[in-house]
Protein backbone atom coordinates (compact mmCIF):
# COMPACT_ATOMS: atom_id res chain seq x y z
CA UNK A 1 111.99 97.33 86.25
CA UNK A 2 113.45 99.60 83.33
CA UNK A 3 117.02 98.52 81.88
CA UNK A 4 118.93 101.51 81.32
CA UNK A 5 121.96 102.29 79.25
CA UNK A 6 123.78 105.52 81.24
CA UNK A 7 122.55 105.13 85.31
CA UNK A 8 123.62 109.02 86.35
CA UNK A 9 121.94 110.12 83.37
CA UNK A 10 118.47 107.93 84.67
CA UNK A 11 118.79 108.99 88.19
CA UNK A 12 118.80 112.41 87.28
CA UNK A 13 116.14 112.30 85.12
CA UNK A 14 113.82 111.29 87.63
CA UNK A 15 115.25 112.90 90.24
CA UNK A 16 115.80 116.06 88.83
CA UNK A 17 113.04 116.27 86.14
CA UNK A 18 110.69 114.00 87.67
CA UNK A 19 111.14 115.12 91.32
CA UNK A 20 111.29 111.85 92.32
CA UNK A 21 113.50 109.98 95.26
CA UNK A 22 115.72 107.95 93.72
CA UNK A 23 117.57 105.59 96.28
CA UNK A 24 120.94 103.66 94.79
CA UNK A 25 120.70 100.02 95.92
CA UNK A 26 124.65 99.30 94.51
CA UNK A 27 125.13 96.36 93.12
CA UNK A 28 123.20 93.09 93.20
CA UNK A 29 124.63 90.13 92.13
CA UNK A 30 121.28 88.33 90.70
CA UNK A 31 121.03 84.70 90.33
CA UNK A 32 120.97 84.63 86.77
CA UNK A 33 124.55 84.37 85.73
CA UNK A 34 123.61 85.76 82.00
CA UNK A 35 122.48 89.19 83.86
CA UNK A 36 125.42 89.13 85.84
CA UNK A 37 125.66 91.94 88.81
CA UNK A 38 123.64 94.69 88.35
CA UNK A 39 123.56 98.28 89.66
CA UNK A 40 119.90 98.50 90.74
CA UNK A 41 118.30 102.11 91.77
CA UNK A 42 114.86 102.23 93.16
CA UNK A 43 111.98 104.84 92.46
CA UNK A 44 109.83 104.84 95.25
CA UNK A 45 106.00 106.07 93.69
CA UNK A 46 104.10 108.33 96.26
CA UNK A 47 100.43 107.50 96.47
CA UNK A 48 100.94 103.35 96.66
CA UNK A 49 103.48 100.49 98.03
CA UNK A 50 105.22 100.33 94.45
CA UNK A 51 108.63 101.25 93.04
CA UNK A 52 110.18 101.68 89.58
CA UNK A 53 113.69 99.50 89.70
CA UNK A 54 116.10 101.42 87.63
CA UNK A 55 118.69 98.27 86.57
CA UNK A 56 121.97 98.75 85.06
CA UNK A 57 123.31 95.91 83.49
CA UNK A 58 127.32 95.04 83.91
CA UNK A 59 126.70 92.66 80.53
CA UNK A 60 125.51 95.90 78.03
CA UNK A 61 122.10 95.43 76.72
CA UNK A 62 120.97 95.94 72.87
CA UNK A 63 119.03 99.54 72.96
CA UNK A 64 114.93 99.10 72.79
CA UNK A 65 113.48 101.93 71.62
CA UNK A 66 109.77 100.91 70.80
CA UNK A 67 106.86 103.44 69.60
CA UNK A 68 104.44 104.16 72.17
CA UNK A 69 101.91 101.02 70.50
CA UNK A 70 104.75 98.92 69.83
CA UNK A 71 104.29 95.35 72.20
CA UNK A 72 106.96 96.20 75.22
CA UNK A 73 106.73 99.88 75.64
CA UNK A 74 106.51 100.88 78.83
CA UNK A 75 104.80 104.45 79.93
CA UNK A 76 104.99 105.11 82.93
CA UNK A 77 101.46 107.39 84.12
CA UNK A 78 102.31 109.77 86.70
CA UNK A 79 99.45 111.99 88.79
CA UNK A 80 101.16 115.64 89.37
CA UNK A 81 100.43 119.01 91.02
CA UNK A 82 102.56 120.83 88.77
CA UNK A 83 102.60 120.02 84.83
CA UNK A 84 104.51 122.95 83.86
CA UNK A 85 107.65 122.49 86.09
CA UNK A 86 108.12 119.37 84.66
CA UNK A 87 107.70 119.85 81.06
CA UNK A 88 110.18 122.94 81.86
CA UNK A 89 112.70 120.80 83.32
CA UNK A 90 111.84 118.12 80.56
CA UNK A 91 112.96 120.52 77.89
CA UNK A 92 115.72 122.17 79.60
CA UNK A 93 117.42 118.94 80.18
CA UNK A 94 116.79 117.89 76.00
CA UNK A 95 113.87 115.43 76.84
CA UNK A 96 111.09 115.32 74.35
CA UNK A 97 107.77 116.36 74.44
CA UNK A 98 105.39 114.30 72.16
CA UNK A 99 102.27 115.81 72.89
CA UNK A 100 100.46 117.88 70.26
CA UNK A 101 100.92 121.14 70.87
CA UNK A 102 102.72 120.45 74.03
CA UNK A 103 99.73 119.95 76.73
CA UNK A 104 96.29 119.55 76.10
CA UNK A 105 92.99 118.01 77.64
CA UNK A 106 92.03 114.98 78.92
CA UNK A 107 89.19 113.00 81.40
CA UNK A 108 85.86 114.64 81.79
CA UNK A 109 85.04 117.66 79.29
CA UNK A 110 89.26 117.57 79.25
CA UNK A 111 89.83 118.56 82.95
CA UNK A 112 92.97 116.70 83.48
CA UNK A 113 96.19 118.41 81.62
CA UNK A 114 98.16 116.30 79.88
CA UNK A 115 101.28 115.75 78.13
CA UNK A 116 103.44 112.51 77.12
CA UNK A 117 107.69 113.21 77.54
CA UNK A 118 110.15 110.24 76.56
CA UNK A 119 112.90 109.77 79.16
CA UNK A 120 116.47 108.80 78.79
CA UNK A 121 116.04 105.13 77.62
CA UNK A 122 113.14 105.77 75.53
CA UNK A 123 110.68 105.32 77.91
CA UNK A 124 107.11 107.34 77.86
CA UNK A 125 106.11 109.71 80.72
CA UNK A 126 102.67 110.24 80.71
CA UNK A 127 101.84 113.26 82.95
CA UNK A 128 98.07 114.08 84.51
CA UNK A 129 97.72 116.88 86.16
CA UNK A 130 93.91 116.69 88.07
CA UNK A 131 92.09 120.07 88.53
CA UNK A 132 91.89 121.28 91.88
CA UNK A 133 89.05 120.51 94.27
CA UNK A 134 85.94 122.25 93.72
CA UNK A 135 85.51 125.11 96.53
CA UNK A 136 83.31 123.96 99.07
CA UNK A 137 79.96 125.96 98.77
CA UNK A 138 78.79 127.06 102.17
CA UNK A 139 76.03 125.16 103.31
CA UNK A 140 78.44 122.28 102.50
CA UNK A 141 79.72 120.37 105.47
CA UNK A 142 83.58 121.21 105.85
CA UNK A 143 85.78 118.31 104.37
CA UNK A 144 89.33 118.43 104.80
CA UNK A 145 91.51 118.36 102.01
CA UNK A 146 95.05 116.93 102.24
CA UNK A 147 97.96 119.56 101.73
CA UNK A 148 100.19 118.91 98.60
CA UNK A 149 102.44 116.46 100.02
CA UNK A 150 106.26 116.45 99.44
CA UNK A 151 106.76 115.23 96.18
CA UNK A 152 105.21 117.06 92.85
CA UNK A 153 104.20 113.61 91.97
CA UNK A 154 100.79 112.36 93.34
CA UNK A 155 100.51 109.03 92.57
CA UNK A 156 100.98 106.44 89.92
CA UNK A 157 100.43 103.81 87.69
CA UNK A 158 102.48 101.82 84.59
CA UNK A 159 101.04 100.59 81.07
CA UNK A 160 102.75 97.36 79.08
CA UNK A 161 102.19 97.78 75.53
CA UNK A 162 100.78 94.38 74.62
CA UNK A 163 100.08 92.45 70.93
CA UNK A 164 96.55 91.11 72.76
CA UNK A 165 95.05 92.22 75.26
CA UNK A 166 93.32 89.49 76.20
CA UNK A 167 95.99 86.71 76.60
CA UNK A 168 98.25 89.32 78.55
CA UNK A 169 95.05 89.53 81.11
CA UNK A 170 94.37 85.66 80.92
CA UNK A 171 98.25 85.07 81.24
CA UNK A 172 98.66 88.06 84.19
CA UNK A 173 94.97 86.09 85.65
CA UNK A 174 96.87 82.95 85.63
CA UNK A 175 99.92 83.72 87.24
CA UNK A 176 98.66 86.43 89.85
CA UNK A 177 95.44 85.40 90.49
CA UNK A 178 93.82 88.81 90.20
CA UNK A 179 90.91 89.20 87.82
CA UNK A 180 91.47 92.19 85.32
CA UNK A 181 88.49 94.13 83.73
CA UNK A 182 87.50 95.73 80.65
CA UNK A 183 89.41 94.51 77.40
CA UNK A 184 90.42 96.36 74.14
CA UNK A 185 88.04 99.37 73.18
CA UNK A 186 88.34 101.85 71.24
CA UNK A 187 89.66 104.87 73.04
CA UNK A 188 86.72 108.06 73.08
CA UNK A 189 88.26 110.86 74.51
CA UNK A 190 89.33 113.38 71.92
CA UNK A 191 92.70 114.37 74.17
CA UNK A 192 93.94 111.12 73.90
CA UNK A 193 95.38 111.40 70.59
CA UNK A 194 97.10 114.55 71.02
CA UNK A 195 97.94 113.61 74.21
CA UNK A 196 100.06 110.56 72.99
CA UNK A 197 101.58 112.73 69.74
């Protein structure tokens, strides 16, 4: 879920920018009578069973604006076919690009384009674009390979900004009951950094 500050203005950067669906739930009167109703839109991601919740608050919410490292920050990681079209809907619409030099390399030998925008509520983007399949060489067996499907987006994932790693995983391990690898490391590909601005 993402709190938002202007709903039309969230919609439409997903929808528009993002070429997401974006379906308007209305309001939802949650049972917390602090949050009071809320207008709720949902993101559905292609590529998994997952949605972003786009929530509108009726009570106004103070504005959170973290950096990128700052404990909080969401970014949401999106898997595209087409990185240009949305970093030229990104800046036509006045949404930041905070990648050096606009795109640049990422993954193995820097195969994957990348670039990091920052959506309406200060949010991070982070765009992939894989490379396409290798052609098949001939004395390959024929696999088939999926057409692009409907939306420009592939697939995705989200990243939580955390103070420690490891007592967010022990604390997600204790409440979810799903083990979580890996642990804080030092981050070695070179794209990464220009990648995140």
């Amino acid at each position: 879920g993402l709190v938002v500050a202007d709903m039309e203005r969230a919609k439409a950067f997903y929808r528009d920018v993002l070429g997401l669906a974006v379906v308007t739930d209305g309001a939802t009167p949650w049972s917390d009578p602090a949050l009071r109703a809320a207008a709720v839109t949902t993101v559905p991601i292609p590529g998994g069973q997952w949605a972003l919740e786009l929530v509108k608050l009726a009570q106004p919410a103070a504005a959170f604006r973290p950096r990128m490292q700052d404990p909080g920050a969401l970014t949401l990681i999106l898997f595209v076919q087409d990185l240009d079209g949305v970093l030229a809907r990104a800046r036509a619409a006045g949404f930041p690009n905070l990648t050096i030099g606009g795109t640049t390399g990422v993954g193995n030998n820097g195969a994957i384009r990348a670039s990091v925008v920052q959506g309406p509520d200060g949010e991070f983007i982070e765009l992939l674009q894989p490379p396409p399949p290798a052609p098949a060489s001939p004395a390959a067996s024929p696999v088939a390979v999926p057409p692009p499907g409907p939306s420009n987006v592939l697939r995705g994932n989200v990243r939580v900004s955390v103070a420690d790693a490891n007592a967010a995983a022990k604390a997600y391990e204790a409440l979810l009951g799903i083990p979580f690898r890996g642990g804080p490391a030092p981050v070695a590909d070179p794209g990464v950094p220009a990648m995140q601005g």
